[in-house]
N, C-alpha and C. Protein backbone atom coordinates (compact mmCIF):
# COMPACT_ATOMS: atom_id res chain seq x y z
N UNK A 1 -26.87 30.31 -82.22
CA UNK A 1 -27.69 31.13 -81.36
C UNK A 1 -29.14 31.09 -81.84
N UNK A 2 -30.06 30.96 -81.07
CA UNK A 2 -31.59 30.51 -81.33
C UNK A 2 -32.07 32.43 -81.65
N UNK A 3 -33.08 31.80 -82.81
CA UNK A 3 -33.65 33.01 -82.90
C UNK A 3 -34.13 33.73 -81.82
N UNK A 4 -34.76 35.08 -81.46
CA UNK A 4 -35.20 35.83 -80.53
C UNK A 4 -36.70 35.58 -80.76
N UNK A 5 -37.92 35.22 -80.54
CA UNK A 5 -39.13 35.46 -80.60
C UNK A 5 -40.00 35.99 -79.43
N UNK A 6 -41.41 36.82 -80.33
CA UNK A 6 -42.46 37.61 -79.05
C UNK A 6 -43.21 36.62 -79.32
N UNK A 7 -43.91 37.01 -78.39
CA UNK A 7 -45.14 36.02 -77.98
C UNK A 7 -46.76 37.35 -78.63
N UNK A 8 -47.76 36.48 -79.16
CA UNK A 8 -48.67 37.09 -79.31
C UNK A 8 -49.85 36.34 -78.71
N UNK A 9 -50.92 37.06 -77.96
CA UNK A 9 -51.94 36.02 -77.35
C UNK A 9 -53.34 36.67 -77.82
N UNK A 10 -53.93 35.56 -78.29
CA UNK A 10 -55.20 35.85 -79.00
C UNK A 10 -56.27 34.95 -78.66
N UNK A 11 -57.71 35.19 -79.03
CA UNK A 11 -58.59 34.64 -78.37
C UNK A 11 -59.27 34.25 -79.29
N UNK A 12 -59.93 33.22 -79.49
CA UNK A 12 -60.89 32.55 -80.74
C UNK A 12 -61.92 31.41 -79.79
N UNK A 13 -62.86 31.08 -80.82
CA UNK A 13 -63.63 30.10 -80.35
C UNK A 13 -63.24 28.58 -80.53
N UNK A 14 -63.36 27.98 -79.72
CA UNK A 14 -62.59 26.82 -78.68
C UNK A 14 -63.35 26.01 -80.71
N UNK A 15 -64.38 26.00 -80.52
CA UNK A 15 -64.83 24.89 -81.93
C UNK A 15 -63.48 25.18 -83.27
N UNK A 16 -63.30 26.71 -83.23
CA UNK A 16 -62.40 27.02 -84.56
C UNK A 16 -61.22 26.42 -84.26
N UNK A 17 -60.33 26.85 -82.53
CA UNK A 17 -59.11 26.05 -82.52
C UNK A 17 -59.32 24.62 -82.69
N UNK A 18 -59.89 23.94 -82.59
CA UNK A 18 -60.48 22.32 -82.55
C UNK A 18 -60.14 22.08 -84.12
N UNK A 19 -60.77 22.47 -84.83
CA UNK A 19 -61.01 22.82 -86.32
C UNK A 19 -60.06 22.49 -87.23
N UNK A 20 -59.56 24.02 -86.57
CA UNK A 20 -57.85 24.29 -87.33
C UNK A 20 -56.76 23.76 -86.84
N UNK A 21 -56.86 23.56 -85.34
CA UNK A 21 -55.43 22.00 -85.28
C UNK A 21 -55.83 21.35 -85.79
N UNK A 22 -56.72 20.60 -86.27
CA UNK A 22 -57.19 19.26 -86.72
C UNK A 22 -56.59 19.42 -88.22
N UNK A 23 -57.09 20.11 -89.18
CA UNK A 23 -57.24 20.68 -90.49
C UNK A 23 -55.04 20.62 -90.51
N UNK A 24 -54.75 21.51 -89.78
CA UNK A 24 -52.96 21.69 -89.69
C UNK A 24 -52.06 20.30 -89.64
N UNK A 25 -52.73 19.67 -88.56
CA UNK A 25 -52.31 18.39 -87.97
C UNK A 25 -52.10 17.56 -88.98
N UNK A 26 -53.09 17.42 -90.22
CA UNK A 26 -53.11 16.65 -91.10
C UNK A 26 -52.19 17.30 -92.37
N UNK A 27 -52.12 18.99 -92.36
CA UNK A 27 -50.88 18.95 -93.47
C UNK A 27 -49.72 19.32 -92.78
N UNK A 28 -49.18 19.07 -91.30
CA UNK A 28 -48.45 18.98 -90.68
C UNK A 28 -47.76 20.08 -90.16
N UNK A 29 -48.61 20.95 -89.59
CA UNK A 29 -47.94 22.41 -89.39
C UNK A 29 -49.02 22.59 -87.87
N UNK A 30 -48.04 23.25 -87.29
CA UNK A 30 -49.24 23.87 -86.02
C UNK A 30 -49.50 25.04 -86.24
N UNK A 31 -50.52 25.48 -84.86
CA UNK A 31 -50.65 27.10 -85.05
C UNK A 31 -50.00 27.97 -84.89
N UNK A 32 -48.39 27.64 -84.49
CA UNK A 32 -47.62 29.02 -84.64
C UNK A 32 -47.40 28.85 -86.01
N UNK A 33 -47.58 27.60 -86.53
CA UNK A 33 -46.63 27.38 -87.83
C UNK A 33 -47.42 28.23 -89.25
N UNK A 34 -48.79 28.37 -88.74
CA UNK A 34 -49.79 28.45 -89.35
C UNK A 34 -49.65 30.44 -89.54
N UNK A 35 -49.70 30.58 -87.96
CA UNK A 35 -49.78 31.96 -88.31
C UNK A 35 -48.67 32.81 -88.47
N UNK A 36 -47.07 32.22 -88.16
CA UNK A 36 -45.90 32.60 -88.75
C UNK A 36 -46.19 32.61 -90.64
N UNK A 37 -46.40 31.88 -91.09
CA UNK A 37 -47.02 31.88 -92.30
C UNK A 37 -47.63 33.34 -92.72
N UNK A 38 -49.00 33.06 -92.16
CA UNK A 38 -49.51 34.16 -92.46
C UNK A 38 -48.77 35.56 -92.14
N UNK A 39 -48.45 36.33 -91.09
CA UNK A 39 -47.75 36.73 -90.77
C UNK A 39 -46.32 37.49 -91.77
N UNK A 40 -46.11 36.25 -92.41
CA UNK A 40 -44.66 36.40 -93.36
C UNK A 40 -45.32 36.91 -94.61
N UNK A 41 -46.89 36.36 -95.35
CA UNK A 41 -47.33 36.58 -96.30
C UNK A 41 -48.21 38.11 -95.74
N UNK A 42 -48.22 38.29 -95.12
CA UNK A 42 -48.45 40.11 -94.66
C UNK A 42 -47.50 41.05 -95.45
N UNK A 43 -46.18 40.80 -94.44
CA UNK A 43 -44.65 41.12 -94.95
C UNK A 43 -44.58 40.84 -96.64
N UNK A 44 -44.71 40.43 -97.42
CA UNK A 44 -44.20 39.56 -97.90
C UNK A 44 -45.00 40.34 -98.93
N UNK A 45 -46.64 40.82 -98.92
CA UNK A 45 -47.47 41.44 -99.75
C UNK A 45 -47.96 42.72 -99.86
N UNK A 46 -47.10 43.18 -98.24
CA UNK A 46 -47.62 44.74 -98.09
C UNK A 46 -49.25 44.70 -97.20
N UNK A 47 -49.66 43.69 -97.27
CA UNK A 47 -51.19 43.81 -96.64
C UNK A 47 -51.70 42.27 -96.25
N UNK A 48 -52.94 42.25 -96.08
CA UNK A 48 -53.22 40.94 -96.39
C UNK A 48 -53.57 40.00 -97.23
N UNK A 49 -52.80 38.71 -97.21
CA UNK A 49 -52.73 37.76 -98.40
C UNK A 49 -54.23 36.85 -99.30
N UNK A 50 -55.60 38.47 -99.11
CA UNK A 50 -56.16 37.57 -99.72
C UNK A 50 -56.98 38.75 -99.41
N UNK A 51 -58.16 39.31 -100.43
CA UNK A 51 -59.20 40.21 -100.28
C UNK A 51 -60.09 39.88 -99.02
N UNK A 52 -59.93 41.39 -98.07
CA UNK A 52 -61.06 41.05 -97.26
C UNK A 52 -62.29 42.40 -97.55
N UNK A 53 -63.38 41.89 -97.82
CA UNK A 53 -64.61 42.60 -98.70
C UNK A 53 -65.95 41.88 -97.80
N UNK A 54 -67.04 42.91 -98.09
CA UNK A 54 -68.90 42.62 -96.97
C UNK A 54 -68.58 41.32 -98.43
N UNK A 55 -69.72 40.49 -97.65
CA UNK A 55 -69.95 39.50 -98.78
C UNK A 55 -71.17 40.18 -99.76
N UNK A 56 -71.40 39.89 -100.81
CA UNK A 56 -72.33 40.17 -102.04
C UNK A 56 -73.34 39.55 -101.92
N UNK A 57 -74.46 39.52 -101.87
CA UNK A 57 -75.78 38.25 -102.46
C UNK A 57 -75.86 38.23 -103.68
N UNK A 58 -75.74 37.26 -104.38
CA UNK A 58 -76.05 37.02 -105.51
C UNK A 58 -77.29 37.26 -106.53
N UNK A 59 -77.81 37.54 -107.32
CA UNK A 59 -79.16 37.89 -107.79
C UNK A 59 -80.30 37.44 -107.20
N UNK A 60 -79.92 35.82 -107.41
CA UNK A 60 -81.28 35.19 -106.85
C UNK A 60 -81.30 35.31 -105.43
N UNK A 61 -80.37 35.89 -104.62
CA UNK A 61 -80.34 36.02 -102.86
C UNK A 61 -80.85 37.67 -103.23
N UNK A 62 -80.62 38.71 -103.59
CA UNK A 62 -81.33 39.39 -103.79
C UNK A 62 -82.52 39.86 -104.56
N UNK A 63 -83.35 39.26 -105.25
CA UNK A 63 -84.36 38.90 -105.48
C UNK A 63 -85.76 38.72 -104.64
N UNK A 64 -84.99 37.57 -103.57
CA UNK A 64 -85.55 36.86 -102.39
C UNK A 64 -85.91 37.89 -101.32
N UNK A 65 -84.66 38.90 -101.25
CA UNK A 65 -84.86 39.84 -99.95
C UNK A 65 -85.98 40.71 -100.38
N UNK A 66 -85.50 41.08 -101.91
CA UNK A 66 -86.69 42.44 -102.18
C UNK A 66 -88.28 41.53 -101.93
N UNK A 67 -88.47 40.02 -102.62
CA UNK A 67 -89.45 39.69 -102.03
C UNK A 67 -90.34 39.61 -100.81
N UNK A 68 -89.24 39.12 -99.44
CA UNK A 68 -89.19 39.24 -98.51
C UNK A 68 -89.66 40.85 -97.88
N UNK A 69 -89.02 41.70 -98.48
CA UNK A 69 -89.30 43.21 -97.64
C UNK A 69 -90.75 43.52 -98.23
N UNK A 70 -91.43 43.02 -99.38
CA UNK A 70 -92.54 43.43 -99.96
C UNK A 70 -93.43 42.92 -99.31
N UNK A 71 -93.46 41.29 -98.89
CA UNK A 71 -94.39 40.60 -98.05
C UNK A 71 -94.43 41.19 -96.42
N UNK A 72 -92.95 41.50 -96.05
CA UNK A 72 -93.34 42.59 -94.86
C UNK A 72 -94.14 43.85 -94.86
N UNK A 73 -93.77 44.62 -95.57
CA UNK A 73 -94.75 45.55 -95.81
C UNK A 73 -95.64 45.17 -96.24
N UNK A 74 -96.27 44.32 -96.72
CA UNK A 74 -97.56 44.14 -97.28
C UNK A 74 -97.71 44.33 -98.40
N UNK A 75 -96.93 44.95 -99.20
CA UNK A 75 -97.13 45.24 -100.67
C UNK A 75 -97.85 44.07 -101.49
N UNK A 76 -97.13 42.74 -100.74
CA UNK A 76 -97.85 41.22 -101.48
C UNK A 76 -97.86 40.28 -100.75
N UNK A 77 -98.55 39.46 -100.64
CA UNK A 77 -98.65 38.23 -99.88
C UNK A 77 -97.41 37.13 -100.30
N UNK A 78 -97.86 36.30 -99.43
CA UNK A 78 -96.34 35.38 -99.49
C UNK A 78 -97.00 34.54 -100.02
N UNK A 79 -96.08 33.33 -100.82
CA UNK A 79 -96.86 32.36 -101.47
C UNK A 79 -97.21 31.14 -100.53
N UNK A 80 -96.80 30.96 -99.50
CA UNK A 80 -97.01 29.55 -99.00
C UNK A 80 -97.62 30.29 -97.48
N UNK A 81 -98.60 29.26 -97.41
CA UNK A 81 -99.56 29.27 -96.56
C UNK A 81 -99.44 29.26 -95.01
N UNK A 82 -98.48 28.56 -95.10
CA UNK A 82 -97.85 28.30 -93.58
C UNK A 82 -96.34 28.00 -93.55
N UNK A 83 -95.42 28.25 -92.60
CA UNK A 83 -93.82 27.69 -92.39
C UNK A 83 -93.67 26.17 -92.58
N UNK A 84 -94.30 24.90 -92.62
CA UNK A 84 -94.20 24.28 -93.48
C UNK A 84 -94.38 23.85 -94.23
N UNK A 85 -95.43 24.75 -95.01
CA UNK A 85 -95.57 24.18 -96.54
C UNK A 85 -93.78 25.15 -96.95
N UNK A 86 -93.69 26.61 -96.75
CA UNK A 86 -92.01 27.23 -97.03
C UNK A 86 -91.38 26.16 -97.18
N UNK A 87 -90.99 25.78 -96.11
CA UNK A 87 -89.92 24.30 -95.96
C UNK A 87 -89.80 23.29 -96.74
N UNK A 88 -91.33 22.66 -97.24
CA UNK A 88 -91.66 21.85 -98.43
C UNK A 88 -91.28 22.05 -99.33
N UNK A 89 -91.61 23.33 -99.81
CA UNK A 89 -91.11 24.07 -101.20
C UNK A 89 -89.93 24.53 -100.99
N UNK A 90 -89.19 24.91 -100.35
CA UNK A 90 -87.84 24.95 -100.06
C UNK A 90 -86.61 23.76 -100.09
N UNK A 91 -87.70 22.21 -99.91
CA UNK A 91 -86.85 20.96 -99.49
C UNK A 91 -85.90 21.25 -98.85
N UNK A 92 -86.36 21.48 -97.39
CA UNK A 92 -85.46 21.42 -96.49
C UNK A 92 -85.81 20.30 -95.40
């Protein structure tokens, strides 16, 4: 006798499904296979199988902002003269 299964319908962006069949395809699992998985590791952990937390900036990303909010207010000028000399000195 075949298992009983529900159906769940969800909505994502067409680039991510593209993505993640592709990414599955190659270690050979689809997306039910993918999110039965996950799903089981829910069950399986009481919650979800992996910290979800705001992301942090790192020193030197916060550093940059307090710079950034000072040159807005005016407290100090910015060092580069124009958006592409930034870019220059940025090597971008």
């Amino acid at each position: 006798m075949a298992k009983k299964t529900s159906t769940i319908h969800l909505r994502v962006e067409p680039n991510i499904k593209a993505d993640v069949e592709k990414l599955l395809d190659r270690l050979g699992l689809t997306t039910t296979d993918a999110i039965n998985i996950f799903l089981n590791q829910i069950v399986l952990t009481g919650g979800l199988p992996f910290p979800v937390k705001i992301p942090q900036p790192n020193k030197e990303t916060l550093t940059a902002i307090k710079e950034a909010e000072k040159i807005k207010r005016g407290i100090i000028q910015s060092k580069a003269k124009s958006v592409d000399e930034f870019f220059r000195e940025m090597e971008v």
